[in-house]
PDB file of N, CA and C in Angstrom:
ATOM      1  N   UNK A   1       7.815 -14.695 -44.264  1.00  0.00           N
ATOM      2  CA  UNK A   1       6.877 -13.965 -43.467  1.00  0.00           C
ATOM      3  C   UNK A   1       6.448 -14.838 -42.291  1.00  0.00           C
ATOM      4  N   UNK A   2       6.401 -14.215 -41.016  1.00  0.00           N
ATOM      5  CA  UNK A   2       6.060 -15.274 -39.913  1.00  0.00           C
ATOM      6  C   UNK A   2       4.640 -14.100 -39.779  1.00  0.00           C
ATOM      7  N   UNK A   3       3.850 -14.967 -38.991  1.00  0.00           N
ATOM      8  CA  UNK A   3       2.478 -15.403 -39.005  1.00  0.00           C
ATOM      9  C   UNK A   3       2.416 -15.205 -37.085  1.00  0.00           C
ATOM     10  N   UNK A   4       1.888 -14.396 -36.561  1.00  0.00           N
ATOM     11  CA  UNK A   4       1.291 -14.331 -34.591  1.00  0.00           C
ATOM     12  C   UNK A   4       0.129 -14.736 -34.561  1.00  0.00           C
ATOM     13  N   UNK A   5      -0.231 -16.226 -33.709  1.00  0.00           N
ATOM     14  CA  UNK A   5      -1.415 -16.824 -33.787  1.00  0.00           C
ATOM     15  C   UNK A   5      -0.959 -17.331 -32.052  1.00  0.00           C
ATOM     16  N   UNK A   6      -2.047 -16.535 -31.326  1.00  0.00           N
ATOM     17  CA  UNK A   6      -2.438 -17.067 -29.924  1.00  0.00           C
ATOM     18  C   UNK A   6      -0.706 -16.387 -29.294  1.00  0.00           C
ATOM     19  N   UNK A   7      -0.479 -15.323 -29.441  1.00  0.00           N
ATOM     20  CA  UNK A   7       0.380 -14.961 -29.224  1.00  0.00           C
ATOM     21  C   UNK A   7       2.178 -15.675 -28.847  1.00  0.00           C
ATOM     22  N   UNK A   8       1.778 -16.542 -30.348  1.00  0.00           N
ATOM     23  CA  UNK A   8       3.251 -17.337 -30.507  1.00  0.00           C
ATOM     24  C   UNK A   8       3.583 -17.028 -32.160  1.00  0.00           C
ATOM     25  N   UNK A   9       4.517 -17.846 -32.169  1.00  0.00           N
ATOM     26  CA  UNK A   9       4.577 -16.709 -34.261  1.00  0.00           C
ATOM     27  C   UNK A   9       5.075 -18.592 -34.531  1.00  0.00           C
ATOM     28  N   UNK A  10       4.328 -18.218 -35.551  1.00  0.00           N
ATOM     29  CA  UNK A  10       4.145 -19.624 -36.528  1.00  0.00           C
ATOM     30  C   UNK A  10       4.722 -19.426 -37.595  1.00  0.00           C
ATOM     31  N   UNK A  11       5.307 -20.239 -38.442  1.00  0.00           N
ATOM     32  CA  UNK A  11       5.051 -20.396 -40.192  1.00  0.00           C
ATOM     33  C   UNK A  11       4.411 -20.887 -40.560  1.00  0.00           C
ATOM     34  N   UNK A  12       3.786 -19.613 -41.715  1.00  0.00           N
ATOM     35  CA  UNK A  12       2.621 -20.062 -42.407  1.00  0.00           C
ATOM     36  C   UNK A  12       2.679 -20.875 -43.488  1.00  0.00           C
ATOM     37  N   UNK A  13       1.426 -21.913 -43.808  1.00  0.00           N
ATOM     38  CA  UNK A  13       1.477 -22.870 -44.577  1.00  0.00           C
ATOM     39  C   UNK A  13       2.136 -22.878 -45.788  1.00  0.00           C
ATOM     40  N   UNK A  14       3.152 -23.567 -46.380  1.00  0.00           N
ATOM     41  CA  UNK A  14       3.545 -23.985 -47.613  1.00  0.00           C
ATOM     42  C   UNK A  14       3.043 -24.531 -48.587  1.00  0.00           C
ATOM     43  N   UNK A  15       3.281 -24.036 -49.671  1.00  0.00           N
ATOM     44  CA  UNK A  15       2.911 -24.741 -50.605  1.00  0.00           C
ATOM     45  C   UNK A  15       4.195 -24.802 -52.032  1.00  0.00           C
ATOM     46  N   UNK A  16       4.243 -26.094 -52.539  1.00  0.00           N
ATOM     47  CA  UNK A  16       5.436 -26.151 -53.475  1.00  0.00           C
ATOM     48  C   UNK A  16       4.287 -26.162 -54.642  1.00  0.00           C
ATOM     49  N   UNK A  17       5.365 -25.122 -55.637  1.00  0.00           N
ATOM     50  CA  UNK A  17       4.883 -24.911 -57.234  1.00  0.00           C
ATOM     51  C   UNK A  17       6.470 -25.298 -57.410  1.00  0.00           C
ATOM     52  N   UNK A  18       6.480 -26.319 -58.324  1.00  0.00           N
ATOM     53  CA  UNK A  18       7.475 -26.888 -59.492  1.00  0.00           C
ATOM     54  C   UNK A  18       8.561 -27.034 -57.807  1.00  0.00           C
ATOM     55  N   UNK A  19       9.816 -26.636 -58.049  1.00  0.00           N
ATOM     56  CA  UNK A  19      10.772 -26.772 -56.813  1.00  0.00           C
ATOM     57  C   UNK A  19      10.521 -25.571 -56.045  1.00  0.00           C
ATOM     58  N   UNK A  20       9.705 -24.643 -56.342  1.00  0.00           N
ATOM     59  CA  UNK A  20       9.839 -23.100 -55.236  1.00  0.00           C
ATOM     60  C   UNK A  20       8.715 -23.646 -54.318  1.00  0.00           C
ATOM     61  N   UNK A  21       8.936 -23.423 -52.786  1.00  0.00           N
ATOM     62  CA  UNK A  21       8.330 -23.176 -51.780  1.00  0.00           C
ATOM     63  C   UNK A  21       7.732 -21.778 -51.195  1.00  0.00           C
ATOM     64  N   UNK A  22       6.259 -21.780 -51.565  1.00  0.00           N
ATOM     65  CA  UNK A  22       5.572 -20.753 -50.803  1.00  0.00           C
ATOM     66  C   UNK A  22       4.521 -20.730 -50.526  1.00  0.00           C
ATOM     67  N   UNK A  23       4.280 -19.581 -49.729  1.00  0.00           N
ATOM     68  CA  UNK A  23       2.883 -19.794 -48.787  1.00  0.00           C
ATOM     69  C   UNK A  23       2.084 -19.342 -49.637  1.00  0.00           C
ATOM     70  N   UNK A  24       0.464 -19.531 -49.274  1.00  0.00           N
ATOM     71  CA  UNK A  24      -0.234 -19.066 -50.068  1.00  0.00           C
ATOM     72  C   UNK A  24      -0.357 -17.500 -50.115  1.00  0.00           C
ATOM     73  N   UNK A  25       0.190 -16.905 -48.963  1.00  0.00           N
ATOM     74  CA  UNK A  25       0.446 -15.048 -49.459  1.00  0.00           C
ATOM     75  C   UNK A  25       1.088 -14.995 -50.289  1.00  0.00           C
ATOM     76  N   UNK A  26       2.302 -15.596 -50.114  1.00  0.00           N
ATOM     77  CA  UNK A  26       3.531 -15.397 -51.666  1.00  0.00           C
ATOM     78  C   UNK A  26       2.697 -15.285 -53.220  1.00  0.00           C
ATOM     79  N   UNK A  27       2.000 -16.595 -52.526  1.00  0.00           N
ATOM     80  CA  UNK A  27       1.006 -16.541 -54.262  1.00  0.00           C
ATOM     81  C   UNK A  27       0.155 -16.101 -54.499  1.00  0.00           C
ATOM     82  N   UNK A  28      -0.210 -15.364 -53.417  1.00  0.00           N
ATOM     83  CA  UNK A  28      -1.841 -14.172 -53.739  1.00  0.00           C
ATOM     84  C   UNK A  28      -0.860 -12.995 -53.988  1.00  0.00           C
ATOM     85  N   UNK A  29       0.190 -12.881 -53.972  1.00  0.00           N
ATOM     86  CA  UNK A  29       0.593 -11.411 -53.806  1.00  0.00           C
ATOM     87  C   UNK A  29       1.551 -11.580 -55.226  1.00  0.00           C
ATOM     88  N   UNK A  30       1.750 -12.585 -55.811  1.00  0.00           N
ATOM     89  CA  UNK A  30       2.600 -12.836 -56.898  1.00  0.00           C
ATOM     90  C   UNK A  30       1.545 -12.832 -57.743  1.00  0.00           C
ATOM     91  N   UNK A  31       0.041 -13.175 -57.854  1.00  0.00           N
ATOM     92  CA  UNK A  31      -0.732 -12.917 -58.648  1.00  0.00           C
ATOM     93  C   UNK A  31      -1.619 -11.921 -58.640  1.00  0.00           C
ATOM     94  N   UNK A  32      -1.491 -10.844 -57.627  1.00  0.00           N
ATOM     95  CA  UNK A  32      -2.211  -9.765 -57.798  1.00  0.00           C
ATOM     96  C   UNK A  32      -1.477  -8.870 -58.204  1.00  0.00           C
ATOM     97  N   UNK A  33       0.110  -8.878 -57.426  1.00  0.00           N
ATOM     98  CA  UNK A  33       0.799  -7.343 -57.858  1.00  0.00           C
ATOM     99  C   UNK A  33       0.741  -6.896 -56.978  1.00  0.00           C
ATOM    100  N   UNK A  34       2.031  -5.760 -57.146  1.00  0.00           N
ATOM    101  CA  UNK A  34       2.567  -4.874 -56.059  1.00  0.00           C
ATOM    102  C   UNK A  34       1.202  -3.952 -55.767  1.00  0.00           C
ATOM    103  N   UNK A  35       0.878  -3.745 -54.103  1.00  0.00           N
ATOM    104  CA  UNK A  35       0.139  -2.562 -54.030  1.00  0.00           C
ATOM    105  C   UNK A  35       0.937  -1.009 -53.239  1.00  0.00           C
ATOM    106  N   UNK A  36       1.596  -1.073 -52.737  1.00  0.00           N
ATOM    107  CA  UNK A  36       2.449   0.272 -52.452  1.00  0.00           C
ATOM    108  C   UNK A  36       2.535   1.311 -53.382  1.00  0.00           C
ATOM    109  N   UNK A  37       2.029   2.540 -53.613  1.00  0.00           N
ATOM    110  CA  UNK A  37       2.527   3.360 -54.588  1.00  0.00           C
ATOM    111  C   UNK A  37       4.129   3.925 -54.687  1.00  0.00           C
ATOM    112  N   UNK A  38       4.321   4.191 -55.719  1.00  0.00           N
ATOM    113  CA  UNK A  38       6.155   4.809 -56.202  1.00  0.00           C
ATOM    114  C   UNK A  38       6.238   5.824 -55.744  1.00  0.00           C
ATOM    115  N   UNK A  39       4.958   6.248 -56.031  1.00  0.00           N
ATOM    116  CA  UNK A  39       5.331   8.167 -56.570  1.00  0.00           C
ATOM    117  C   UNK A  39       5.773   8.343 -57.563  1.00  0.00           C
ATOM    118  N   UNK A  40       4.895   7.271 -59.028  1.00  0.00           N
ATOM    119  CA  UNK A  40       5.258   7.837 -59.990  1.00  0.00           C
ATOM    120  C   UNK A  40       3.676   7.279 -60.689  1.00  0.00           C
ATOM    121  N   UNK A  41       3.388   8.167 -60.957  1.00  0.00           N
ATOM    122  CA  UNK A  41       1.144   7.919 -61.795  1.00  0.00           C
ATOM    123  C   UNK A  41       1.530   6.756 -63.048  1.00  0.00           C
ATOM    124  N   UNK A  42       2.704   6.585 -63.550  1.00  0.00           N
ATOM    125  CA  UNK A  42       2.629   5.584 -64.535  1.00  0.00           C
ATOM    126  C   UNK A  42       3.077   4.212 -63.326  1.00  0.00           C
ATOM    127  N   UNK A  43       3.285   4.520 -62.784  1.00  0.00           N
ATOM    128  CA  UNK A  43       3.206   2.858 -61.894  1.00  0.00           C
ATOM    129  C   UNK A  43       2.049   2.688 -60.853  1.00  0.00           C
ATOM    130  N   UNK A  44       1.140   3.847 -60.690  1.00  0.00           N
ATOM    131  CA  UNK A  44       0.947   4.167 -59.328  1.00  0.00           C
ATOM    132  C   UNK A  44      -0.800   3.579 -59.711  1.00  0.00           C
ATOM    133  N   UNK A  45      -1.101   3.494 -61.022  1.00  0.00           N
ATOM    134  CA  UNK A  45      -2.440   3.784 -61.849  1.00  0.00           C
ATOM    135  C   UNK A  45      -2.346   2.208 -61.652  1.00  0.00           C
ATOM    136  N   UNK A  46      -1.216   1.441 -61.525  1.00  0.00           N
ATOM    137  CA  UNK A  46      -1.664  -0.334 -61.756  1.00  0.00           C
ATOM    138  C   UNK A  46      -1.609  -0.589 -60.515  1.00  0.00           C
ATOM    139  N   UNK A  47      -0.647   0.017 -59.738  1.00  0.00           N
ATOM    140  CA  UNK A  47      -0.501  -0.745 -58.122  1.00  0.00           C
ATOM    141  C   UNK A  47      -2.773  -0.462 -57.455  1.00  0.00           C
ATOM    142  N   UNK A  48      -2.709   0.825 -57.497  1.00  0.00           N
ATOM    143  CA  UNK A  48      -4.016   0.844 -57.173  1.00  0.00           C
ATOM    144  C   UNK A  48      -5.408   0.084 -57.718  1.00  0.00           C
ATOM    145  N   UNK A  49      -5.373  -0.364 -58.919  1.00  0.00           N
ATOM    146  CA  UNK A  49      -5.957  -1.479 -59.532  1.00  0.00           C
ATOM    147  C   UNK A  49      -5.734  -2.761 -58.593  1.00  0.00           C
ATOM    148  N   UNK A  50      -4.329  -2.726 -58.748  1.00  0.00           N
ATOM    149  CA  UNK A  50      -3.864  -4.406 -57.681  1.00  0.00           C
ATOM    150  C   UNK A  50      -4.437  -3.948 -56.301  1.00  0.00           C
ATOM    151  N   UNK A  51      -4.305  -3.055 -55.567  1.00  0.00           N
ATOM    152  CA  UNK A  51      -4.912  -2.511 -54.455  1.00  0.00           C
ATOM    153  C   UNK A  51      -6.294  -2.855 -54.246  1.00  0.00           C
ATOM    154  N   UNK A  52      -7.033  -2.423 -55.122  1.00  0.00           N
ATOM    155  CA  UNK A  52      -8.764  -2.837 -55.149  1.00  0.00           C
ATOM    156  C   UNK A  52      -8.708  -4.302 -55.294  1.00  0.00           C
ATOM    157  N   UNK A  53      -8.501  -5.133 -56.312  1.00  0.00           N
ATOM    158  CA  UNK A  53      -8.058  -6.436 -55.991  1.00  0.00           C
ATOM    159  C   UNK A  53      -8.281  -7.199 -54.739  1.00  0.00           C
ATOM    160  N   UNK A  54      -6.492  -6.461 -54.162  1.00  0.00           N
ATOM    161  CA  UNK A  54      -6.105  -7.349 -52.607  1.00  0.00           C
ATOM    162  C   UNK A  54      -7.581  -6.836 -51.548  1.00  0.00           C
ATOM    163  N   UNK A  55      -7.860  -5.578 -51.487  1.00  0.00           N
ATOM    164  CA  UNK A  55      -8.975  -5.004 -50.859  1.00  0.00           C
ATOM    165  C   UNK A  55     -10.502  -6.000 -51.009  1.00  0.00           C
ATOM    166  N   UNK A  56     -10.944  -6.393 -51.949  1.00  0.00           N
ATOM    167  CA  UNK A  56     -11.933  -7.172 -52.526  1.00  0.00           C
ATOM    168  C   UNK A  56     -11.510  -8.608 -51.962  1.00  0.00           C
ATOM    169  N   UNK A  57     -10.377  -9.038 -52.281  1.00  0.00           N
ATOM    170  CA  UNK A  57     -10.113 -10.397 -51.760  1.00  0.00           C
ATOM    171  C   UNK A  57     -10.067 -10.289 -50.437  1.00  0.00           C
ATOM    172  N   UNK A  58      -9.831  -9.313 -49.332  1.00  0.00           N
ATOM    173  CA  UNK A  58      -9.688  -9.422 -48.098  1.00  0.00           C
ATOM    174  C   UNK A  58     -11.134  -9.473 -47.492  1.00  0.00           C
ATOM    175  N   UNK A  59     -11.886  -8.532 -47.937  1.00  0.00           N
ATOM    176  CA  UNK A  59     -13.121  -8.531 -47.686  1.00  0.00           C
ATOM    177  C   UNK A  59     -14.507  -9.897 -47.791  1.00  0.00           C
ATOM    178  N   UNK A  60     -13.700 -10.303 -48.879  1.00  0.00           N
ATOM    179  CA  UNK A  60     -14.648 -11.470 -49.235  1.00  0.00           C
ATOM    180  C   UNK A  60     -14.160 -12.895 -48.311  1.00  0.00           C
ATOM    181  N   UNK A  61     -12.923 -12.908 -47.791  1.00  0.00           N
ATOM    182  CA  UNK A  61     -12.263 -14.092 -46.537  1.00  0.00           C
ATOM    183  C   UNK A  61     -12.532 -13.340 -45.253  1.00  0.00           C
ATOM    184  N   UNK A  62     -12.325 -12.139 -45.277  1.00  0.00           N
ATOM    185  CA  UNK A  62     -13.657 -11.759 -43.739  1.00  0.00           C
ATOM    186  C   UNK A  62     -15.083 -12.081 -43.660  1.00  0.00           C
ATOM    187  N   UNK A  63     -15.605 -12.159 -44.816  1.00  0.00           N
ATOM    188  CA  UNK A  63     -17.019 -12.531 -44.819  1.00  0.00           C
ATOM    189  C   UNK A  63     -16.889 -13.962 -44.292  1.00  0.00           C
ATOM    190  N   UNK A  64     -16.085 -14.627 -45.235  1.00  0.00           N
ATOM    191  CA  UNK A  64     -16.416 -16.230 -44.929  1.00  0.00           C
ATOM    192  C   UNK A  64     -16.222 -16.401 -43.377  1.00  0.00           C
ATOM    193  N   UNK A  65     -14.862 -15.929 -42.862  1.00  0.00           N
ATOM    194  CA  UNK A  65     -14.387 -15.931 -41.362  1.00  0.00           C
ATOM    195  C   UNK A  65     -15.509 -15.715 -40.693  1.00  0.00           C
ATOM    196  N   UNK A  66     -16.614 -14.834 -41.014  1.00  0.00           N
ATOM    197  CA  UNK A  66     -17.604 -14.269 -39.892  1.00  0.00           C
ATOM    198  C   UNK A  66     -18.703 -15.264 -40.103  1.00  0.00           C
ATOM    199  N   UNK A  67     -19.014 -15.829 -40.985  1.00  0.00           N
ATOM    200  CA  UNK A  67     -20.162 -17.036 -41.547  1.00  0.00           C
ATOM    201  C   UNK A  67     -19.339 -18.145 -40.674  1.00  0.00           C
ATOM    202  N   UNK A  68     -18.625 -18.631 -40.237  1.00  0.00           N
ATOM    203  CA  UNK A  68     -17.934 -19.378 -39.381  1.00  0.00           C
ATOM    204  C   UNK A  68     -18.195 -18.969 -37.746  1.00  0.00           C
ATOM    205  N   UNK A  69     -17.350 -17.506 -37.749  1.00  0.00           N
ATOM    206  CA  UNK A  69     -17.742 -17.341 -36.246  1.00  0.00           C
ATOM    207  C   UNK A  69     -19.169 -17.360 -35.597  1.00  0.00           C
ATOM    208  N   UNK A  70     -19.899 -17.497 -36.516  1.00  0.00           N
ATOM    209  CA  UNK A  70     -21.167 -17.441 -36.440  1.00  0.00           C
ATOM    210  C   UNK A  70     -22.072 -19.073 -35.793  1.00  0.00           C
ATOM    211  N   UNK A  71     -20.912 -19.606 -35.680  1.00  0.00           N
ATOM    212  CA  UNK A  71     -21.518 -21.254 -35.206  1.00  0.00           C
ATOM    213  C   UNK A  71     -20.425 -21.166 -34.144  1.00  0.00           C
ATOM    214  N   UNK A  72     -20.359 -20.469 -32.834  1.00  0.00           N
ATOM    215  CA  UNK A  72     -19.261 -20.078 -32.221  1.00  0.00           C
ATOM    216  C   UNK A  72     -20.073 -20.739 -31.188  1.00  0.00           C
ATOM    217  N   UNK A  73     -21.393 -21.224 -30.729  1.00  0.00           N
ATOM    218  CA  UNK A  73     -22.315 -21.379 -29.478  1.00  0.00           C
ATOM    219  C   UNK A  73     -22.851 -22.949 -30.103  1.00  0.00           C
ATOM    220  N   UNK A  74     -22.646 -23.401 -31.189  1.00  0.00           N
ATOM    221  CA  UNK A  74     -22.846 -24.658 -31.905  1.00  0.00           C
ATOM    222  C   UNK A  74     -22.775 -25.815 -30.771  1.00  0.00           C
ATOM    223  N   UNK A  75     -23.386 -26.475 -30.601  1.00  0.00           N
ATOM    224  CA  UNK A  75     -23.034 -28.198 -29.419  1.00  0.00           C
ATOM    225  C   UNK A  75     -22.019 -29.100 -29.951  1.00  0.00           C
ATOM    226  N   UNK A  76     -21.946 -28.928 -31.436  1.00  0.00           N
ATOM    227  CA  UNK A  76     -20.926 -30.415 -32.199  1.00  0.00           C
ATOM    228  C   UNK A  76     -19.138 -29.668 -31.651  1.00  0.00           C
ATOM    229  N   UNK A  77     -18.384 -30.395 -31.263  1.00  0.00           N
ATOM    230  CA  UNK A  77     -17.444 -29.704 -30.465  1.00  0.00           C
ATOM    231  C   UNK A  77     -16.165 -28.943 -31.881  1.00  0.00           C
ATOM    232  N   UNK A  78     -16.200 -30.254 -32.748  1.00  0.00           N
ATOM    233  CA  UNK A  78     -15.461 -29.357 -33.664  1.00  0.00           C
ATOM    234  C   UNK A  78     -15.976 -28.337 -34.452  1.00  0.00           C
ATOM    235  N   UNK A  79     -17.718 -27.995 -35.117  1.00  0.00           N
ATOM    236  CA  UNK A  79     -18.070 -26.770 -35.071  1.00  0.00           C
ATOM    237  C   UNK A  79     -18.111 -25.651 -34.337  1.00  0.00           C
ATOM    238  N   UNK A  80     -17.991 -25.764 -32.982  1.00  0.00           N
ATOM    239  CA  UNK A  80     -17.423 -25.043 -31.713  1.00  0.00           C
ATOM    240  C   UNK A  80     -16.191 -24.357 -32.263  1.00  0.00           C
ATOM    241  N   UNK A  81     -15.723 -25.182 -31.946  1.00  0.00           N
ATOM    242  CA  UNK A  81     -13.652 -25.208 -32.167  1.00  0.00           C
ATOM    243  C   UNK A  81     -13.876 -24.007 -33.225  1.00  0.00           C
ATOM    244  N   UNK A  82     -14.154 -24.230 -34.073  1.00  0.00           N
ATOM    245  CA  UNK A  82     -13.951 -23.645 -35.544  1.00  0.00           C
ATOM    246  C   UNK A  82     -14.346 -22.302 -35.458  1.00  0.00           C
ATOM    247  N   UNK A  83     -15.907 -22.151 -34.720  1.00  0.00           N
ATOM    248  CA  UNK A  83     -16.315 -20.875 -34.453  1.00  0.00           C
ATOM    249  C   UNK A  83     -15.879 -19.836 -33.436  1.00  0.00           C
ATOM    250  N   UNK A  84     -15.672 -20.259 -32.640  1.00  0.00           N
ATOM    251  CA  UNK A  84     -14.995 -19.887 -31.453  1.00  0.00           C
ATOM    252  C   UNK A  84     -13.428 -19.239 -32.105  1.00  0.00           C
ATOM    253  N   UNK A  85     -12.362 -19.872 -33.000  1.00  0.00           N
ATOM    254  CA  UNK A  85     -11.509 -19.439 -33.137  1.00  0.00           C
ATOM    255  C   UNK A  85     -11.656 -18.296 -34.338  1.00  0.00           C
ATOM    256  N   UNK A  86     -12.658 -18.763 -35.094  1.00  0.00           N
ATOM    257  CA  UNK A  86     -13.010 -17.755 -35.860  1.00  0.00           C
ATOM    258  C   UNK A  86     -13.583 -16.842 -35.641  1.00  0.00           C
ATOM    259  N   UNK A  87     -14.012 -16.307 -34.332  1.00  0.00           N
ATOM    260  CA  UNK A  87     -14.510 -15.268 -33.924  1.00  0.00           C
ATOM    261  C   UNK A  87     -13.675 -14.380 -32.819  1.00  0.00           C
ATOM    262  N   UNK A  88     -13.033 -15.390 -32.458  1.00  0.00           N
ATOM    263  CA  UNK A  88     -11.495 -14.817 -31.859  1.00  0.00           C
ATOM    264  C   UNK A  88     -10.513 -14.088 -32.491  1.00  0.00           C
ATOM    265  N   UNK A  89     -10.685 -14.735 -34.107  1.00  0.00           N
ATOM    266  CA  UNK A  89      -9.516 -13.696 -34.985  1.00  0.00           C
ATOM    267  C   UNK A  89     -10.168 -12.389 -35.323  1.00  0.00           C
ATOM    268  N   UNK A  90     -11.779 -12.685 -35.243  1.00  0.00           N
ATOM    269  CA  UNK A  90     -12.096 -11.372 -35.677  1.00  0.00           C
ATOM    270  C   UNK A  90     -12.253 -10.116 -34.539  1.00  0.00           C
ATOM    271  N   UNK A  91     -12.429 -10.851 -33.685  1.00  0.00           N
ATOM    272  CA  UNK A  91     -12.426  -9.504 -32.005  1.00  0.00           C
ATOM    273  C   UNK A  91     -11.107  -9.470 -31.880  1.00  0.00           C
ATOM    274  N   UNK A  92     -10.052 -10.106 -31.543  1.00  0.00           N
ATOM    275  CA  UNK A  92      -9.193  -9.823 -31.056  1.00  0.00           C
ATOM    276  C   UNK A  92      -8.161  -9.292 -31.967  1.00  0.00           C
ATOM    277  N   UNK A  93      -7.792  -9.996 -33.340  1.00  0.00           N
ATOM    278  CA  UNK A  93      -6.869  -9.989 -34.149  1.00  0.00           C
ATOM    279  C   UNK A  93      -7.074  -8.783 -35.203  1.00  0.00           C
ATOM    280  N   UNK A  94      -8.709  -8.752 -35.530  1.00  0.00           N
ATOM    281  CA  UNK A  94      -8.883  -7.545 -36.414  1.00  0.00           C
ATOM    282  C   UNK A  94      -9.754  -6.406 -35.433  1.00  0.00           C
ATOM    283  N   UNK A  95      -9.864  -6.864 -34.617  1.00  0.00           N
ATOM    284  CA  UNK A  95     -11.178  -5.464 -33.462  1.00  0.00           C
ATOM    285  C   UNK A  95     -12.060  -5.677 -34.163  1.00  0.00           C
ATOM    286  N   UNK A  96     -12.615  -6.763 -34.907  1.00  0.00           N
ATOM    287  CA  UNK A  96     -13.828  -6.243 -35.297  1.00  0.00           C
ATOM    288  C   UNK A  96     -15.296  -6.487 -34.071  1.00  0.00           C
ATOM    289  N   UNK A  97     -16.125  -5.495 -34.378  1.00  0.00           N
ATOM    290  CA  UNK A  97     -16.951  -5.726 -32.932  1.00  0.00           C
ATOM    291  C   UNK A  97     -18.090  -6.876 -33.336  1.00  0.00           C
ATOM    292  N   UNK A  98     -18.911  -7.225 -32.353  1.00  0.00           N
ATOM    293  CA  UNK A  98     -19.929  -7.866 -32.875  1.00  0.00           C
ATOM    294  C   UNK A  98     -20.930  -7.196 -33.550  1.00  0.00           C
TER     295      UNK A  98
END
């Protein structure tokens, strides 16, 4: 999976378990489960479980992201840095408004 940050495409961070290499999506998504439905209610009843899940986990790393962008006007330059980009992913990357 490649990753568009500042309109260049990156790879996203690695991480090795035993000899396999993967990012930490690989492993949020290997421990939550498929969310796409089949079109079939005996598969469709767990993907949506895993669905609320990934939904809950997304929500709760937007929170943190916005508790960050929130020191976006900060004087210390790397609390700057930090806020500033974190408030950049959230206007620009997700629309979210202020």
């Amino acid at each position: 999976m490649l990753i568009v940050q500042a309109g260049e495409i990156v790879e996203p961070p690695l991480t090795l378990i035993g000899d396999m290499k993967m990012t930490i999506y690989d492993i949020v998504k290997k421990l939550v489960g498929e969310i796409s439905p089949a079109g079939a209610s005996h598969i469709d009843g767990e993907r949506f479980k895993n669905l609320e899940v990934m939904t809950t986990l997304a929500q709760l790393l937007i929170t943190d992201i916005e508790e960050v962008a929130k020191l976006k006007d900060r004087h210390e330059h790397s609390i700057k840095q930090a806020g500033e980009f974190a408030h950049k992913f959230l206007t620009e990357e997700l629309l979210i408004e202020e």
